[in-house]
Protein backbone atom coordinates (compact mmCIF):
# COMPACT_ATOMS: atom_id res chain seq x y z
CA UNK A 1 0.00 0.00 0.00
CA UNK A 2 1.00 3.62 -0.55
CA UNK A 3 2.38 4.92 2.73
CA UNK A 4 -0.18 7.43 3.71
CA UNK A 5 -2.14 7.13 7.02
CA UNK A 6 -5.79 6.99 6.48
CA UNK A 7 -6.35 10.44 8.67
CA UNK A 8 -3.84 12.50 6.02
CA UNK A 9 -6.23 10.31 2.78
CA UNK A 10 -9.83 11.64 4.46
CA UNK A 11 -8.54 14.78 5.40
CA UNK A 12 -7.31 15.70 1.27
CA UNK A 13 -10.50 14.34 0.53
CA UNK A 14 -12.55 16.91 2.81
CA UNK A 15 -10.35 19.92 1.42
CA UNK A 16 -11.37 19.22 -1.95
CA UNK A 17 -14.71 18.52 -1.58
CA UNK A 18 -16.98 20.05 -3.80
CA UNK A 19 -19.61 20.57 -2.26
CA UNK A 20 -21.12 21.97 1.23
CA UNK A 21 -22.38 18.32 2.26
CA UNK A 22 -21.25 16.48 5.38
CA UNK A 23 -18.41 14.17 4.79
CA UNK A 24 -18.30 10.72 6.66
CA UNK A 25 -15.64 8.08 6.15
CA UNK A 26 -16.74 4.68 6.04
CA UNK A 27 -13.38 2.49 6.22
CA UNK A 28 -13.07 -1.55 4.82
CA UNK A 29 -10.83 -3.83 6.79
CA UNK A 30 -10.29 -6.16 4.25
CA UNK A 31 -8.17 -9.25 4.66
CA UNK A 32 -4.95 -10.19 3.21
CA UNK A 33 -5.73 -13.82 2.08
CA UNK A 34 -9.18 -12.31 0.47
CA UNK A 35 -9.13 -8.60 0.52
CA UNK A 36 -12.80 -8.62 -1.00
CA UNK A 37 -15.94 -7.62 1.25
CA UNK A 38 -19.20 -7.73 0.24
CA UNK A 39 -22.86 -5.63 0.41
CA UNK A 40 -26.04 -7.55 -1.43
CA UNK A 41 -29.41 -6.11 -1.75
CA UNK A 42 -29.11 -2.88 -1.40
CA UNK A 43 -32.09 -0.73 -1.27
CA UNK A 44 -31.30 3.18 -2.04
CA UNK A 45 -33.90 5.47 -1.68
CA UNK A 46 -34.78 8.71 -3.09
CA UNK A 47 -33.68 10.73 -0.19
CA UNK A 48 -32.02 13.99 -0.58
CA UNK A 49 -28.61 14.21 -0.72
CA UNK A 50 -27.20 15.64 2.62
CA UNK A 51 -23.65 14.11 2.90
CA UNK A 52 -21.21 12.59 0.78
CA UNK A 53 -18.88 9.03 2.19
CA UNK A 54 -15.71 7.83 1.01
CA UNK A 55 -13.95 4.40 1.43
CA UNK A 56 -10.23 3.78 1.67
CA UNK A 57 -10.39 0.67 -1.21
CA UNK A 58 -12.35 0.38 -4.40
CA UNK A 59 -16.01 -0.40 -4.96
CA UNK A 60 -17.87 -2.16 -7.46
CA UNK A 61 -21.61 -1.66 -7.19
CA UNK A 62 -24.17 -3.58 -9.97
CA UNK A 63 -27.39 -1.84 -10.24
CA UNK A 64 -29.74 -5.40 -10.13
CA UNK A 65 -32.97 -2.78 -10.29
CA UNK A 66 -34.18 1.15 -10.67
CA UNK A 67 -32.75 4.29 -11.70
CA UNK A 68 -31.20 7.51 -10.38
CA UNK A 69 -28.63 9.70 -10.11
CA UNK A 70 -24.80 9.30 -8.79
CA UNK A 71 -22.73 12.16 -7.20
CA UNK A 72 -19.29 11.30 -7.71
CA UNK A 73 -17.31 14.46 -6.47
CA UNK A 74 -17.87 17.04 -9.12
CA UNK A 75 -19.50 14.52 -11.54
CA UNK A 76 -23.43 13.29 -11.60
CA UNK A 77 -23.76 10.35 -13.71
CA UNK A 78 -27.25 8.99 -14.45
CA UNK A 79 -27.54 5.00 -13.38
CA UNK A 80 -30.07 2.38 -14.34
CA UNK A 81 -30.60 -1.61 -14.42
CA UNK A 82 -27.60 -3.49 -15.63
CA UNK A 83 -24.86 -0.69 -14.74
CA UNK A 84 -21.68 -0.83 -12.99
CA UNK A 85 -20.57 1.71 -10.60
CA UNK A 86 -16.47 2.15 -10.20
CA UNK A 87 -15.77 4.22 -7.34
CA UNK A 88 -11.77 5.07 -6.55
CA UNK A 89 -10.65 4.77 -2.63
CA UNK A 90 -11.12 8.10 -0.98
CA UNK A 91 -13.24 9.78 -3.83
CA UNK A 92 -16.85 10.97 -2.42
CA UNK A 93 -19.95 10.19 -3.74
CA UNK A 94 -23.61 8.54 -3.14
CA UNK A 95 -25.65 7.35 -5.17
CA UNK A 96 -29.75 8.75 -5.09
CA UNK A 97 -32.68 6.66 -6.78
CA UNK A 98 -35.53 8.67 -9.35
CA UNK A 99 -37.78 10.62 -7.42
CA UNK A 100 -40.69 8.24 -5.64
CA UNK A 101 -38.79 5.27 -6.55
CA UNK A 102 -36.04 2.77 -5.36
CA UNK A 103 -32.70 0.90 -6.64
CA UNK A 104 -31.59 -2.22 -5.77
CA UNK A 105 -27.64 -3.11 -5.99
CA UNK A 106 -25.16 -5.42 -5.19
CA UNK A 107 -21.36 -3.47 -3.60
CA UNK A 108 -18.36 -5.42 -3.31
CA UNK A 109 -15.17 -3.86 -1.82
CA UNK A 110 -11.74 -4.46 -2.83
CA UNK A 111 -8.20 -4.06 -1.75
CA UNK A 112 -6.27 -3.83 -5.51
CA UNK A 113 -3.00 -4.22 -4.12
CA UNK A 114 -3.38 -6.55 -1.63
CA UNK A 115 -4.86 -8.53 -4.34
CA UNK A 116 -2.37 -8.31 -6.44
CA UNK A 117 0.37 -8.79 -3.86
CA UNK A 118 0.12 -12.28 -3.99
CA UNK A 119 1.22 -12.80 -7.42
CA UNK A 120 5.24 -11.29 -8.27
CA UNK A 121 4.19 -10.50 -11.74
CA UNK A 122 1.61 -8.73 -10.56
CA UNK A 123 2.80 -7.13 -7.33
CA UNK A 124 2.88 -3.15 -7.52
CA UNK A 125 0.35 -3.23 -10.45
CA UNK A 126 -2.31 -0.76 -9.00
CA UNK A 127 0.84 1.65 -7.52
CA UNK A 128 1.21 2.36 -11.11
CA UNK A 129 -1.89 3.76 -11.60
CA UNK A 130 -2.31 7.37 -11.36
CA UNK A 131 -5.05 8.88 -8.68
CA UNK A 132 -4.71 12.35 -10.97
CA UNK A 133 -6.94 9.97 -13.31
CA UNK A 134 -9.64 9.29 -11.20
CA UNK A 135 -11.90 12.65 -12.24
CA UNK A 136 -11.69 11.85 -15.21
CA UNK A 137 -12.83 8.21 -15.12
CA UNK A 138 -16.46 7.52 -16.11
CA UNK A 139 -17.65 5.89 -12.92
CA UNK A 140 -20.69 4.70 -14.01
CA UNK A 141 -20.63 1.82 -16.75
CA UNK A 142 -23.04 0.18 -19.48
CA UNK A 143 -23.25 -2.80 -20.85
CA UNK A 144 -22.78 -0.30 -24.25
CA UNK A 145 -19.71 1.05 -23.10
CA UNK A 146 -17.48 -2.01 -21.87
CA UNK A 147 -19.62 -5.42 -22.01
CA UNK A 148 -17.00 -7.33 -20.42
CA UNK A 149 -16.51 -5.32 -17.50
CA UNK A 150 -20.10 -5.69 -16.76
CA UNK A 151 -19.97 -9.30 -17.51
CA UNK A 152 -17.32 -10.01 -15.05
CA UNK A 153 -18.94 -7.65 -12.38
CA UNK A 154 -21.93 -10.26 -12.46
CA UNK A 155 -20.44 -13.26 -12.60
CA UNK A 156 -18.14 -11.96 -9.06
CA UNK A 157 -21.17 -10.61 -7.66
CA UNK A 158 -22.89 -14.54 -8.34
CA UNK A 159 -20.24 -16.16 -6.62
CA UNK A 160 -19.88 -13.82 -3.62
CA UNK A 161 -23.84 -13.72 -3.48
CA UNK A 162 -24.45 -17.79 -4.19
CA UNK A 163 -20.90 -18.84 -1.84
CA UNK A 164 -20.67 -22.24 -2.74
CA UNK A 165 -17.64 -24.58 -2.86
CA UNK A 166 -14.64 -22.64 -3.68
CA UNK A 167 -16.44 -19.23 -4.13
CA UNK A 168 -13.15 -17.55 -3.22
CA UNK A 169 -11.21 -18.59 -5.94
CA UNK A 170 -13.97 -18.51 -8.44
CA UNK A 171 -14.67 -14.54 -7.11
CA UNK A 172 -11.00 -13.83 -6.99
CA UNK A 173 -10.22 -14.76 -10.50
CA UNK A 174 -13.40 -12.70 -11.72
CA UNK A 175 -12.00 -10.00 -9.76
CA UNK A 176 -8.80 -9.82 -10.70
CA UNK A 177 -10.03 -9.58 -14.37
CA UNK A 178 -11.93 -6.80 -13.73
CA UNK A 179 -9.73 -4.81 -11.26
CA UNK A 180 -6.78 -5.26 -14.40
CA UNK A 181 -9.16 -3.73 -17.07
CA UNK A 182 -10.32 -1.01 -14.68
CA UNK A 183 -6.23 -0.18 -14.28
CA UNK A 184 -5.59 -0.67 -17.92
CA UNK A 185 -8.18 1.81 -18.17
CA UNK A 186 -6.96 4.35 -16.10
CA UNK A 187 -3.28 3.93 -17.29
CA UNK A 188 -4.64 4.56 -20.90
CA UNK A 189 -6.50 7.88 -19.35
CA UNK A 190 -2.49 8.76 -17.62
CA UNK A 191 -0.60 8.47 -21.11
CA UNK A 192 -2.73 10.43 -22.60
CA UNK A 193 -2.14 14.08 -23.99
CA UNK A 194 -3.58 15.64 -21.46
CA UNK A 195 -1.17 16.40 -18.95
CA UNK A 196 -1.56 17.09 -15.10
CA UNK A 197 -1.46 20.54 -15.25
CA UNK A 198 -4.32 20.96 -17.64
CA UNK A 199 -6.08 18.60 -15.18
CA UNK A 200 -5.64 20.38 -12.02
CA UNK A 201 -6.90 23.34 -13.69
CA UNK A 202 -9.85 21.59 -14.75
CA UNK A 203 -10.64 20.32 -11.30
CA UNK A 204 -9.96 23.89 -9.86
CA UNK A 205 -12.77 25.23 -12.69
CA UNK A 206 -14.93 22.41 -12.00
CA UNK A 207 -15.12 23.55 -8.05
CA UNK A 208 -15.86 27.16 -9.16
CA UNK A 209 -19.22 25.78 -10.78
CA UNK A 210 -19.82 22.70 -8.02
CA UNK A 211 -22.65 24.92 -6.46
CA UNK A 212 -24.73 24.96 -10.13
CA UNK A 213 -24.00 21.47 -11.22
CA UNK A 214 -25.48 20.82 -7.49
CA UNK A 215 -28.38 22.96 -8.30
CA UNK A 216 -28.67 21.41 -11.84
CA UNK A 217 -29.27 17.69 -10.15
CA UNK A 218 -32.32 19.08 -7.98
CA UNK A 219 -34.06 21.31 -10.22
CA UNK A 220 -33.25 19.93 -13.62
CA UNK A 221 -37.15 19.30 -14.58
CA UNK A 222 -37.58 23.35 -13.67
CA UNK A 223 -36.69 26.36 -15.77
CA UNK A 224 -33.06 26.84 -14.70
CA UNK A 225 -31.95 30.53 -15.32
CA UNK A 226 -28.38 31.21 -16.22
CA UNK A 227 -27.92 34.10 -14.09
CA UNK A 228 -29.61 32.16 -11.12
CA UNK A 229 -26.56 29.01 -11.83
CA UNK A 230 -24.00 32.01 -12.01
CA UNK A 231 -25.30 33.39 -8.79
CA UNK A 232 -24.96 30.22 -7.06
CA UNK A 233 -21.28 30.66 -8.29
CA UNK A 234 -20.87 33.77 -7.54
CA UNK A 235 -19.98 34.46 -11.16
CA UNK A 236 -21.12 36.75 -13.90
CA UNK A 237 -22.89 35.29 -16.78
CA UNK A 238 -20.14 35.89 -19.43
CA UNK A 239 -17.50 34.52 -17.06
CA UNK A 240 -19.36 30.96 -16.21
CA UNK A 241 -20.28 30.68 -19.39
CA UNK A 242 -16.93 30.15 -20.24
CA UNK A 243 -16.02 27.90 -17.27
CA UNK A 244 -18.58 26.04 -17.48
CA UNK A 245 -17.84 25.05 -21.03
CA UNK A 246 -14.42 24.77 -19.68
CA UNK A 247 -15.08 22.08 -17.30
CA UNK A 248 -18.17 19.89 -18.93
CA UNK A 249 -17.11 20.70 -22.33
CA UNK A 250 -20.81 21.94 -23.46
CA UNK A 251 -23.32 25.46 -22.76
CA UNK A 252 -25.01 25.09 -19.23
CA UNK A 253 -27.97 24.99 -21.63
CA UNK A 254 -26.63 21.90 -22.96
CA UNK A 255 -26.02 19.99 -19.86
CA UNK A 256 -29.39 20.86 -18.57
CA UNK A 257 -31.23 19.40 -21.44
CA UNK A 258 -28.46 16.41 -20.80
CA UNK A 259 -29.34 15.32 -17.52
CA UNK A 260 -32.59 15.54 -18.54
CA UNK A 261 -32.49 12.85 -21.27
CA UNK A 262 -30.55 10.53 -19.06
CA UNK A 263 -33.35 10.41 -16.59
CA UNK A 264 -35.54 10.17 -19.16
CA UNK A 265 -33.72 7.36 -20.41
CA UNK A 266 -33.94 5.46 -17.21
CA UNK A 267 -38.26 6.30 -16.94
CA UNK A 268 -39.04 4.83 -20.43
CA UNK A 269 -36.70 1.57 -19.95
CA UNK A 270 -37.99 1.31 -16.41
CA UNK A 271 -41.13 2.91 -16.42
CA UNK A 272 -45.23 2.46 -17.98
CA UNK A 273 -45.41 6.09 -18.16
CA UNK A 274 -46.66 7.83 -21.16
CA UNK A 275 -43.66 9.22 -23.19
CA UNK A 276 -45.66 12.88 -22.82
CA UNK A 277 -45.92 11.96 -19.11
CA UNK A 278 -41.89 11.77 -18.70
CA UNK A 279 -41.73 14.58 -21.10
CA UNK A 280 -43.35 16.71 -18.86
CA UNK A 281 -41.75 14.96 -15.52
CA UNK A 282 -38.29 15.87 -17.10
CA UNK A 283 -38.87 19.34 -17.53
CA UNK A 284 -39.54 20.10 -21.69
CA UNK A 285 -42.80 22.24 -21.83
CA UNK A 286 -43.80 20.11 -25.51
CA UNK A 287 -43.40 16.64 -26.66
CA UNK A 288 -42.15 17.96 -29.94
CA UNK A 289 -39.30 19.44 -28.44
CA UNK A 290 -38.59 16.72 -26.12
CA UNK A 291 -38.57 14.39 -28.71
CA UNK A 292 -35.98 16.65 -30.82
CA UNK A 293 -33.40 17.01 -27.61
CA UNK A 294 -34.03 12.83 -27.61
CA UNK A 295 -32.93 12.08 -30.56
CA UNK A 296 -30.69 14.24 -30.73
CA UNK A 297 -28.72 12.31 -27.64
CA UNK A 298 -29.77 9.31 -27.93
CA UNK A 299 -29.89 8.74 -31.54
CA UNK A 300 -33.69 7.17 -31.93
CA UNK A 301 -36.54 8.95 -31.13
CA UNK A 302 -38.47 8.28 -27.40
CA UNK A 303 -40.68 5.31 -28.82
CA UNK A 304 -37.74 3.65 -31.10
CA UNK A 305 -34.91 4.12 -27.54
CA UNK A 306 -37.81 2.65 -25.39
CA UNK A 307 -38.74 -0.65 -27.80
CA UNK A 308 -35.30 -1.49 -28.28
CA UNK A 309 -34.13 -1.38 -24.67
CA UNK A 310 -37.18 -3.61 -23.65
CA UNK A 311 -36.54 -6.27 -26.33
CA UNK A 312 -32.41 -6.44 -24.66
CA UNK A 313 -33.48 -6.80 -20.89
């Protein structure tokens, strides 16, 4: 392990926080023969968000039902059935189900170099992977995105839920699978052109908007006024315009009508509501225009997105 004490990991954490939320530490002692805990059936709510926890290892969460929303530091990823969640040691998040509705999930928690320590071609693995890539990791998963990673979180999350003969070695070798592509991942992100300079300053202009993304995630079926997001910021218009595009690489405009369609997303595959229904849930005063921002995202219109998804779960 890297030598830092626990205390000096959760207090970094707290100083870059992003947001005004109450920070709790929830620490795995995971042992050395099988550094792998586990969490099954989780039910998360829609509560509001109120605090933020970390972990000092690495947790894999499957969503096995629902839809929501994930706070990941400065990130909100939309979730729904068949996901993965990836979440580093020591970054903040929680994870909040659709409004009225809950998520099941399975968690397991993992040591990566403990893991790996008991192989010498494998030892020191994970100390090679750069924590300066972590924001910039997409926590949250799909099947569309990396198949196999999902595949493997399943078949890990059988074992450790079933336990039958040998379950440790069957759950260790799934594991260690997935932990490797998850590091190959992040050691692609690390040789890329983007170097850490440019990514400290994007962390330090994603803080300066944390308040409106924060905002954005509770009032995202409202009108959201521009001023109001650069208020919250203590900005002026022109000048979060500009880091806002900075840091989420689109208008505030865009991102709104973003987060929008992802939760959409999640009500038709998950949902008998009316596709005007959601429309209006989401925030778009006409179908016809919801149906143009759809498409638009999601490449199919709202009654194409919602047939296909059906016919693969």
């Amino acid at each position: 392990m890297k030598n830092i004490t626990s205390a000096e990991k959760g207090l970094k954490t707290v100083q870059n926080r992003p947001f005004d939320y109450k920070v709790v530490s929830e620490p795995y002692l995971l042992p050395s023969d099988f550094p792998v805990d586990w969490l099954s059936n989780h039910v998360q709510g829609d509560d509001e968000i109120t605090y933020l926890h970390f972990h000092n290892c690495l947790e894999i969460g499957y969503c096995l039902e629902g839809s929501g929303v994930f706070f990941v530091e400065d990130k909100i990823l939309p979730y729904t059935q068949g996901d993965v969640s990836i979440i580093f040691p020591n970054q903040l998040h929680l994870a909040q189900s659709l409004k009225g509705k809950e998520s099941r999930w399975h968690f397991c928690f993992i040591d990566p170099d403990a893991l790996f320590s008991a192989d010498k071609m494998s030892c020191g693995f994970w100390n090679r992977v750069g924590t300066d890539t972590y924001p910039r990791y997409n926590n949250i998963v799909t099947p569309d995105d990396h198949a196999e990673v999902v595949w493997l979180t399943t078949n890990a999350m059988k074992e450790l839920e079933k336990r039958q003969t040998g379950y440790e070695s069957a759950a260790k070798g799934y594991i260690w699978t997935l932990v490797t592509l998850i590091g190959r991942q992040l050691l692609l992100l690390d040789s890329s052109t983007k170097d850490a300079a440019a990514v400290g300053a994007d962390r330090r202009a994603m803080q300066q908007i944390s308040k409106a993304l924060e905002y954005i995630s509770q009032h995202y079926m409202e009108s959201v006024p521009i001023h109001r997001l650069a208020e919250l910021c203590c900005l002026s218009v022109t000048h979060f315009r500009r880091v806002f595009h900075k840091s989420m690489g689109m208008a505030p405009l865009d991102y709104i009508n973003n987060v929008r369609i992802q939760v959409a997303a999640a009500l038709l595959c998950h949902s008998d509501s009316s596709i005007l229904t959601i429309s209006e849930e989401v925030g778009y005063a006409t179908l016809s225009s919801f149906n143009r921002h759809f498409k638009r995202v999601m490449g199919d219109a709202p009654t194409q997105w919602r047939s296909k998804k059906r016919l693969q779960m």
